[in-house]
Protein backbone atom coordinates (compact mmCIF):
# COMPACT_ATOMS: atom_id res chain seq x y z
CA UNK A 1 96.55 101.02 119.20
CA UNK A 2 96.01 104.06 116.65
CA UNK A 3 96.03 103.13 113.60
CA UNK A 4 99.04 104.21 111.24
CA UNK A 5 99.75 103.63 107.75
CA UNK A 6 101.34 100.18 106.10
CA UNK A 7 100.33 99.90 102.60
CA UNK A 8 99.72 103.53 100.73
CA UNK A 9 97.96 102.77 97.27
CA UNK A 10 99.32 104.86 94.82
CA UNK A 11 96.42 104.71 92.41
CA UNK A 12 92.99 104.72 92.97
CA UNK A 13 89.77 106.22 90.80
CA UNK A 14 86.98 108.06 92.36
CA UNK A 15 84.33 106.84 90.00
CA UNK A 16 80.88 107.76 91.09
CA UNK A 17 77.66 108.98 89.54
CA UNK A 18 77.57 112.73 87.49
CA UNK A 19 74.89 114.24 90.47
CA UNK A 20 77.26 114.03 92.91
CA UNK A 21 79.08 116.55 91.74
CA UNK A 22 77.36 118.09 88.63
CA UNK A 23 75.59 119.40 91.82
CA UNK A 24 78.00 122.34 91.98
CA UNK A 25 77.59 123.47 88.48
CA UNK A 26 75.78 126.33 87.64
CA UNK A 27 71.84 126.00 87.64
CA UNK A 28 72.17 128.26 83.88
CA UNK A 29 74.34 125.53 82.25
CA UNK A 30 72.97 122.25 84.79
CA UNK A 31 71.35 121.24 81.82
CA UNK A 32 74.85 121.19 79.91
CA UNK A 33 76.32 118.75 82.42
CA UNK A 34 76.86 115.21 81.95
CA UNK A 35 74.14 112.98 82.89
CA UNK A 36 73.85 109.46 83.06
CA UNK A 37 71.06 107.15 81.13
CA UNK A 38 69.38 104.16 81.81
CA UNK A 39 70.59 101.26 79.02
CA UNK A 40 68.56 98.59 78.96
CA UNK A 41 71.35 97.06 80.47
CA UNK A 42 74.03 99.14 82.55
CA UNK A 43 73.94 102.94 82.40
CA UNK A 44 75.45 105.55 79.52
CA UNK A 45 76.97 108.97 80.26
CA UNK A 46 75.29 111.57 78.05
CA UNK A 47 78.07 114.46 77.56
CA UNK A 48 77.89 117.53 75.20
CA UNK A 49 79.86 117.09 72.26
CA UNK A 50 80.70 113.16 72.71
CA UNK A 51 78.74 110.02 71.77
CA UNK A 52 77.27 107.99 73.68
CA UNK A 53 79.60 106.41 77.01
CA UNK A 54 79.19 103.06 78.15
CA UNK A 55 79.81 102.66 81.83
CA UNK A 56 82.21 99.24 81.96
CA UNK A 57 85.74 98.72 82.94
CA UNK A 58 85.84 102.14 84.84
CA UNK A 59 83.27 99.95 87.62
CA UNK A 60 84.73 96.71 87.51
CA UNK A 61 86.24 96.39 91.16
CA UNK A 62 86.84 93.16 91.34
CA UNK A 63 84.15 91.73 89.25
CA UNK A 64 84.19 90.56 85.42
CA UNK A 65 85.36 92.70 82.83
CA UNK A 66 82.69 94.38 80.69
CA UNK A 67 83.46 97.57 78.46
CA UNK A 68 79.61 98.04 79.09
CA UNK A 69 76.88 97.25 80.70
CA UNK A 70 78.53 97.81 83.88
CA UNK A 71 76.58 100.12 86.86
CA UNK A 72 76.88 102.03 89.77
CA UNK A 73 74.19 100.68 91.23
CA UNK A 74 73.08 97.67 92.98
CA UNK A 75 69.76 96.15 92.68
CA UNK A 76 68.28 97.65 95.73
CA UNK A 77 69.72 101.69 94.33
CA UNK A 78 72.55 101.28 96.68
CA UNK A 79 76.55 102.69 95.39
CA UNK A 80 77.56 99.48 93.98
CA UNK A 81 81.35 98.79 94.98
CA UNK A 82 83.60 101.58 94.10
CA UNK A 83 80.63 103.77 93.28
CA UNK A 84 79.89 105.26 97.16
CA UNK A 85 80.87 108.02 99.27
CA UNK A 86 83.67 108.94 100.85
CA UNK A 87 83.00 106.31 104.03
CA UNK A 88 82.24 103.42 102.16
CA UNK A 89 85.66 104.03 99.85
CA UNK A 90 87.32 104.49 103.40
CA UNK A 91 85.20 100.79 104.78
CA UNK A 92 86.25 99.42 100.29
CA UNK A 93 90.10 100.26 101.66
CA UNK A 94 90.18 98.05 104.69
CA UNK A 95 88.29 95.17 102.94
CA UNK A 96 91.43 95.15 100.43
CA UNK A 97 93.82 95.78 103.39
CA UNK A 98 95.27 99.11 102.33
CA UNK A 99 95.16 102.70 104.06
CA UNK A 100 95.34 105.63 101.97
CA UNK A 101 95.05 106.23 97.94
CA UNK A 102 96.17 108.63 95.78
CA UNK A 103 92.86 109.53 93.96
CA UNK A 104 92.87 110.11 90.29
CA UNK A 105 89.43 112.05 88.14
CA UNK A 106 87.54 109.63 85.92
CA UNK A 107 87.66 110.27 82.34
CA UNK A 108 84.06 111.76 82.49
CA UNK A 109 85.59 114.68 84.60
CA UNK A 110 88.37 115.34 82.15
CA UNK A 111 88.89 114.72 78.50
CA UNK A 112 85.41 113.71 77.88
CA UNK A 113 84.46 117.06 78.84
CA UNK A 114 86.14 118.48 76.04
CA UNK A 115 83.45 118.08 73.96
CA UNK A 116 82.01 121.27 75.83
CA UNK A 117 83.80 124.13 73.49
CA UNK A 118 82.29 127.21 75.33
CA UNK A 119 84.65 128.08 77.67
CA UNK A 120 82.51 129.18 80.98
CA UNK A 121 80.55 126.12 80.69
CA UNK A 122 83.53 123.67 80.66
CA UNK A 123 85.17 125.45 82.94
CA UNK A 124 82.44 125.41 85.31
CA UNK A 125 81.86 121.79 84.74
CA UNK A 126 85.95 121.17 85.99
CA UNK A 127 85.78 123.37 89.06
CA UNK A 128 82.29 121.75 90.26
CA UNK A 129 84.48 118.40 89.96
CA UNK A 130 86.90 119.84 91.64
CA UNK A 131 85.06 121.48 94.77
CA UNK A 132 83.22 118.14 94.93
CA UNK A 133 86.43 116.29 95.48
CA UNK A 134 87.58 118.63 98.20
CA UNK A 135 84.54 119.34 99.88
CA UNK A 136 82.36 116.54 99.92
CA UNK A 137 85.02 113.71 99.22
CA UNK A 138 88.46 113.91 100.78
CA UNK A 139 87.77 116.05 103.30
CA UNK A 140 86.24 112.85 104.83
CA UNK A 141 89.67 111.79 105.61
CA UNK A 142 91.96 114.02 103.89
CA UNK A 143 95.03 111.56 105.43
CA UNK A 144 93.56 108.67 103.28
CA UNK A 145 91.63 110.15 100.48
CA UNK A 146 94.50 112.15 98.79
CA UNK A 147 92.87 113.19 95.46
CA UNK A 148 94.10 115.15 92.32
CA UNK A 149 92.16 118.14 90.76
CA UNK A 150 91.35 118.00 87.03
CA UNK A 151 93.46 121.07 85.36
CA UNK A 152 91.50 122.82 82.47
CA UNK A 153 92.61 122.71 79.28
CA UNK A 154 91.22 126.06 77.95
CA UNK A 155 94.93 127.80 78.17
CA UNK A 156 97.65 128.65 80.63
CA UNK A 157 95.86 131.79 82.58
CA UNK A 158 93.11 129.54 83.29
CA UNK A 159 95.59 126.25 84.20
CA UNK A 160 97.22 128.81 87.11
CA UNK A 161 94.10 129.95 88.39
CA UNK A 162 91.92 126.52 88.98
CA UNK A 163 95.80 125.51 90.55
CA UNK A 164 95.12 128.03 92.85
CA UNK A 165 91.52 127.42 93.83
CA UNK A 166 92.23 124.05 94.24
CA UNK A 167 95.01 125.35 96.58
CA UNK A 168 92.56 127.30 98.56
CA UNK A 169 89.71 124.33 98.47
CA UNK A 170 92.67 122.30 100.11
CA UNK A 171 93.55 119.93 97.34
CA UNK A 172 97.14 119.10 97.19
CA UNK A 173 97.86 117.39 93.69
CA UNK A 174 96.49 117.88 90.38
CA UNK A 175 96.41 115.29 87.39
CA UNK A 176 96.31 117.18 84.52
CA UNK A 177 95.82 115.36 81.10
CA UNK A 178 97.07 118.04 78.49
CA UNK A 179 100.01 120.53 79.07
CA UNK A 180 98.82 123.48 81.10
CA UNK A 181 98.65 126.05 77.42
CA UNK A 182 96.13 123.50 76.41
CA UNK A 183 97.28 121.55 73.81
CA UNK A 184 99.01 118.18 73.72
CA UNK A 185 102.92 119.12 73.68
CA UNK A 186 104.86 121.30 75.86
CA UNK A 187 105.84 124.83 75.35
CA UNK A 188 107.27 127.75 77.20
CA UNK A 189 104.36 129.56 78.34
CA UNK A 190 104.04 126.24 80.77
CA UNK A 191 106.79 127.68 83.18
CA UNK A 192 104.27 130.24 84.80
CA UNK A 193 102.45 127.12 86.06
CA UNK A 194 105.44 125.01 86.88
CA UNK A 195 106.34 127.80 88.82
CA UNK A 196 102.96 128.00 90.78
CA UNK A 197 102.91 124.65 91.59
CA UNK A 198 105.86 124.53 93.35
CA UNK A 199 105.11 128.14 94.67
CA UNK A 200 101.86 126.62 96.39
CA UNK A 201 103.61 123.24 97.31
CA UNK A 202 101.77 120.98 95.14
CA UNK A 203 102.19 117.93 93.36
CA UNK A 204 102.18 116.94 89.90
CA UNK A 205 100.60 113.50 89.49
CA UNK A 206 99.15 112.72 85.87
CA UNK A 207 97.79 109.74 84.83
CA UNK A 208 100.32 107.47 82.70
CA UNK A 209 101.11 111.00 80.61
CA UNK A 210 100.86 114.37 80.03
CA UNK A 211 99.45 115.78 76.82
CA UNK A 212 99.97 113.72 73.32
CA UNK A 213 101.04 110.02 74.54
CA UNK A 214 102.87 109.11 71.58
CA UNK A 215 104.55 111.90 69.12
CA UNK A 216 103.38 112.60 65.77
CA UNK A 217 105.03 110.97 62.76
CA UNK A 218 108.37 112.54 61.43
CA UNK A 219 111.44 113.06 59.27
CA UNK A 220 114.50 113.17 61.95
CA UNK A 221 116.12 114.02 58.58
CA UNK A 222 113.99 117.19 58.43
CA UNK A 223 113.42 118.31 61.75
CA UNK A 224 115.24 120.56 63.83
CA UNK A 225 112.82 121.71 67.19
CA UNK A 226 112.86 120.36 70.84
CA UNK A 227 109.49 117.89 69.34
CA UNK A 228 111.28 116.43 67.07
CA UNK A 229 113.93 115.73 69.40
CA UNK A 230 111.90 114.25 71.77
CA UNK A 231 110.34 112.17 69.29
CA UNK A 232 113.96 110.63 68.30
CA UNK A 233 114.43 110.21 71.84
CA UNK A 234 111.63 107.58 72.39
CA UNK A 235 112.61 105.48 69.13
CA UNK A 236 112.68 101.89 69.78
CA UNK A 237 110.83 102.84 73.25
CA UNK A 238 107.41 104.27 72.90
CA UNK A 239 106.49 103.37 76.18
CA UNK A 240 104.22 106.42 77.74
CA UNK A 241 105.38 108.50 79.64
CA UNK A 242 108.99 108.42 77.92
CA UNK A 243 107.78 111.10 75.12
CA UNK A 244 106.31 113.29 77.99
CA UNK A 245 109.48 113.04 79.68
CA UNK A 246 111.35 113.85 76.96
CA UNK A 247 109.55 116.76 76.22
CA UNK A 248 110.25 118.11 80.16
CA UNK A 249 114.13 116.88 79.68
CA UNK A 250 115.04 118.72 76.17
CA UNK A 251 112.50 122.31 76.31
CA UNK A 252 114.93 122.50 79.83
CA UNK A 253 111.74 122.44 82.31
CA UNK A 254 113.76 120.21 85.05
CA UNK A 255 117.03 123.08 84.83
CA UNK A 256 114.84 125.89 85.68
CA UNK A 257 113.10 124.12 88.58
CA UNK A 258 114.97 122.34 89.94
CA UNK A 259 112.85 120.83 92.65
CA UNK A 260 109.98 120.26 90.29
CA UNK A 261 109.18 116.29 90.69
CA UNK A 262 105.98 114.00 88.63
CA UNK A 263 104.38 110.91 89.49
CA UNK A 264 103.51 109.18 86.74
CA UNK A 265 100.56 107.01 87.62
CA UNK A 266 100.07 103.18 86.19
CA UNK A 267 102.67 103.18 83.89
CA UNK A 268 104.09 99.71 85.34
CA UNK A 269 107.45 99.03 85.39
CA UNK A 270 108.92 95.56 84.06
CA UNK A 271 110.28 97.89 80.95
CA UNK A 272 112.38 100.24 82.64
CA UNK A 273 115.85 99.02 82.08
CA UNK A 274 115.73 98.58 78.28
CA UNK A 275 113.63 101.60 77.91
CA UNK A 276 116.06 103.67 80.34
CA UNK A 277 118.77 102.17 78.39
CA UNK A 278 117.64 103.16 75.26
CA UNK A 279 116.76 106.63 75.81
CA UNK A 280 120.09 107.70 76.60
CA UNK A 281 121.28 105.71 73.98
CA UNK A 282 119.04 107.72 71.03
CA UNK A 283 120.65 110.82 72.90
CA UNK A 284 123.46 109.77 72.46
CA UNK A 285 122.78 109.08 68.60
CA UNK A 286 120.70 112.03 67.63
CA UNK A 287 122.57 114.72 69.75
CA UNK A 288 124.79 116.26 67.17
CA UNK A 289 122.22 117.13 64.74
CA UNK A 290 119.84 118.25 67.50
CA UNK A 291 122.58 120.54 68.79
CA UNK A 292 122.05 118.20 72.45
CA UNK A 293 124.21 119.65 74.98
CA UNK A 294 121.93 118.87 77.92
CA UNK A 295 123.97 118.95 81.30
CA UNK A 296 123.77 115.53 82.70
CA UNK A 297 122.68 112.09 80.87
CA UNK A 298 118.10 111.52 80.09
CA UNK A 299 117.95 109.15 82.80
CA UNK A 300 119.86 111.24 85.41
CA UNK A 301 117.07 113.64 85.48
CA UNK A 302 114.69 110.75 85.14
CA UNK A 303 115.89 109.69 88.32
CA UNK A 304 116.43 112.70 89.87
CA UNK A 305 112.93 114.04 88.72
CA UNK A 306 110.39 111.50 87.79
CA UNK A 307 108.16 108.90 89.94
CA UNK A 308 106.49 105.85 88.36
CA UNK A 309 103.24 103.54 89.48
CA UNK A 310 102.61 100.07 88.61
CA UNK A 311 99.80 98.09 89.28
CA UNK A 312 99.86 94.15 88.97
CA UNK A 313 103.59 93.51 87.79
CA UNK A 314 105.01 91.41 89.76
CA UNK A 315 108.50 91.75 86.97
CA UNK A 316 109.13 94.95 88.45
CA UNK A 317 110.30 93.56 91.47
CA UNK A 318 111.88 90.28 89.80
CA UNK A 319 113.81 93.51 88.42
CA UNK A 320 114.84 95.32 91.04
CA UNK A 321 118.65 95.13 90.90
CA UNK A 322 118.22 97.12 87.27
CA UNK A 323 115.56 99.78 87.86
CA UNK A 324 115.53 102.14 90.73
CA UNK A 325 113.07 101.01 93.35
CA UNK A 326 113.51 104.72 94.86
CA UNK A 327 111.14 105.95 92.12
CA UNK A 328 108.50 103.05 91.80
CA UNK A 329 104.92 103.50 93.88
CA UNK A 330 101.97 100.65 93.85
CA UNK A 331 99.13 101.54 93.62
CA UNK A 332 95.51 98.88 93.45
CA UNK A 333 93.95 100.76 90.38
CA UNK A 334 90.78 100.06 92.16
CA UNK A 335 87.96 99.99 91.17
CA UNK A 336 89.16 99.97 87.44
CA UNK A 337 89.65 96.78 85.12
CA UNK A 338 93.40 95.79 85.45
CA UNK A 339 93.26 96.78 89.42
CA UNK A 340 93.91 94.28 92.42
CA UNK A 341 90.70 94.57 94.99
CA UNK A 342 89.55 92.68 96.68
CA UNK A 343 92.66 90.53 96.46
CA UNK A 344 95.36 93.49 96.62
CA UNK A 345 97.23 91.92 99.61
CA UNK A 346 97.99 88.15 97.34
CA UNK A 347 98.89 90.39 94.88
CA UNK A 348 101.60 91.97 96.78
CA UNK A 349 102.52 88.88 97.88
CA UNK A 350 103.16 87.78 94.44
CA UNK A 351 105.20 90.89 93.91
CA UNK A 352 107.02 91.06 96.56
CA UNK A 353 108.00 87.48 96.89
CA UNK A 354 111.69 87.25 97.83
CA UNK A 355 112.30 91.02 97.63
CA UNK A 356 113.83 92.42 100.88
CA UNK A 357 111.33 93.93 102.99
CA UNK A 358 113.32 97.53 103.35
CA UNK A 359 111.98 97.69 99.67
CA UNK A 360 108.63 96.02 100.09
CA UNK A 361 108.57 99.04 102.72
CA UNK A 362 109.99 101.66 100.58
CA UNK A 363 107.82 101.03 97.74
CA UNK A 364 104.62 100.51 99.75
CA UNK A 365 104.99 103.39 102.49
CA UNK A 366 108.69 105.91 102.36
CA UNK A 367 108.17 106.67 98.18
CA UNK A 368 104.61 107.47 98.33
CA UNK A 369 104.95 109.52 101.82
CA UNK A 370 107.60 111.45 100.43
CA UNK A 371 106.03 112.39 97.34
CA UNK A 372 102.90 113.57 98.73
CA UNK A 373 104.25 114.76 102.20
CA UNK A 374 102.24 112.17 104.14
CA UNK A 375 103.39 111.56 107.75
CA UNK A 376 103.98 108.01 108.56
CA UNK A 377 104.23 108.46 112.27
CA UNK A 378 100.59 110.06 112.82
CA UNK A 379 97.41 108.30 113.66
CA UNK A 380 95.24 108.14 110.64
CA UNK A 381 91.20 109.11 110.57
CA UNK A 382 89.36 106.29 111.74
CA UNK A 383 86.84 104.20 109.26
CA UNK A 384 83.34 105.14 109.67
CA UNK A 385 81.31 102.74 111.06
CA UNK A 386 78.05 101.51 108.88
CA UNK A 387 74.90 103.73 109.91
């Protein structure tokens, strides 16, 4: 019988070594790429402009915590778990029972790259990432490897075109960490790539937030702009990504596209109904002197708008009668610290204990297909066999 998919992992890490793809940088600036170190126990990232990176909870998969120490490497120079290629993630998925993942960048592939500050050479550094994760990775099985392209952070023009490569390279989600003008809140000049991305049919999917996670301090007395709005919105309820959100909600992103819908990645969900509550309750408080007149109530267009991921929270489902299950994914996490492999399946056991198995199967399989426009019907690509 063919093979179709029953539990969709929302949240997975492609965490392998810097050749792989530091490969597809360009031999003038190879020597400006991150490289990895021998420690005398575990390995270190070496990366322009940061200091030195410990390889740790970003390799656990299923082992002991360390925040070092940890490698990608077994004793004989094999990938260690988590750390492979594409068929051995593919043979790491059936081990832990699941059948696709959404695939999010490592940190070394995003904001650690920062720390490059001439422009060509960082940008070369995210689009070898990139073309790495479409050619050599998901292309495997493109059906169960679903991965997200790192957006650049050097300014809007340059957000809009690595979109559109990534298009063309036949990625179909992005994760980007900062707002696509660069910097850490949202502003107008974002439109032209909200606009693109639902131009070129693809999907937002950050990690937990976009851009700053929690606003900077201020006087509500005092301020008057959208930021300082959203920043009275998430009083009481800093959760991330509730000051991103905000920020989409009051600069009027989600009434000029309409059809413009985020996954927010491992950002659990056991807080939802005070937080929900809560926002549209500091609406509701700082609205006059904000001049609020926004045309239906925070959490509508949270609803309407906004997906969320949670890993091992088995309250989420112990909530479901006040949250809405329509906009929840899981996802393992693997092979990070706080993810569920090899023991993903007792995990959803725990979580779904007692919950009604129309939303076991709406959380696992319909939320996730419908986000990312994955066909539950068709046969999916077969796991490679061990050479």
């Amino acid at each position: 019988m063919a093979r179709t998919y029953q539990v969709i992992s929302a949240d997975g890490h492609v965490e392998v070594p810097p050749d792989r793809w530091v490969k597809y940088v360009p031999e003038k600036w190879k020597e400006r790429a991150p490289r990895l170190v021998q420690l005398e126990e575990g390995e270190g990232w070496v990366i322009e402009g940061q200091p030195l990176l410990h390889n740790g909870q970003n390799i656990t998969a299923g082992n002991t915590v360390r925040f070092r120490g940890a490698t990608y490497f077994n004793p004989d120079g094999s990938p260690t778990t988590g750390a492979g290629d594409a068929a051995q993630r593919l043979r790491e998925q059936d081990q832990d029972g699941i059948d696709a993942e959404i695939l999010f960048p490592p940190v070394f592939a995003t904001r650690f790259l920062e720390g490059v500050k001439e422009r060509e050479v960082y940008l070369s550094m995210v689009q070898a990432y990139n073309t790495f994760l479409a050619q050599d990775y998901c292309s495997v099985a493109p059906d169960r490897l679903i991965g997200n392209a790192v957006i650049p952070v050097t300014g809007i023009d340059d957000a809009v075109a690595e979109l559109k490569r990534c298009k063309e390279l036949g990625l179909n989600s992005v994760a980007p960490h900062q707002f696509p003008n660069g910097s850490g809140v949202i502003d107008s000049s974002d439109d032209k790539f909200w606009g693109a991305l639902l131009d070129l049919d693809m999907k937002l999917s950050p990690h937990f937030s976009i851009g700053d996670r929690l606003p900077v301090a201020y006087n509500v007395g005092a301020g008057t702009g959208h930021q300082a709005f959203a920043a009275a919105m998430v009083q009481r309820n800093v959760t991330p990504p509730m000051y991103t959100i905000a920020q989409f909600i009051l600069e009027g992103v989600f009434d000029r596209f309409p059809d413009l819908r985020i996954y927010f990645a491992e950002t659990n969900a056991g807080w939802m109904p005070s937080a929900f509550f809560l926002f549209d309750d500091n609406y509701a408080v700082f609205k006059d002197w904000f001049n609020g007149s926004l045309k239906m109530a925070p959490t509508h267009y949270v609803k309407k708008h906004v997906m969320f991921g949670f890993v091992r929270d088995p309250v989420a489902m112990e909530l479901r009668d006040h949250l809405p299950v329509e906009n929840l994914m899981w996802g393992s996490d693997f092979p990070h610290s706080v993810g569920s492999f090899p023991k993903s399946q007792e995990w959803l056991d725990q979580i779904f204990e007692g919950t009604p198995e129309p939303i076991r199967r709406q959380v696992l399989l319909e939320n996730p297909a419908s986000f990312f426009d994955l066909d539950l019907e068709a046969s999916l690509t077969p796991t490679p066999s061990v050479n």
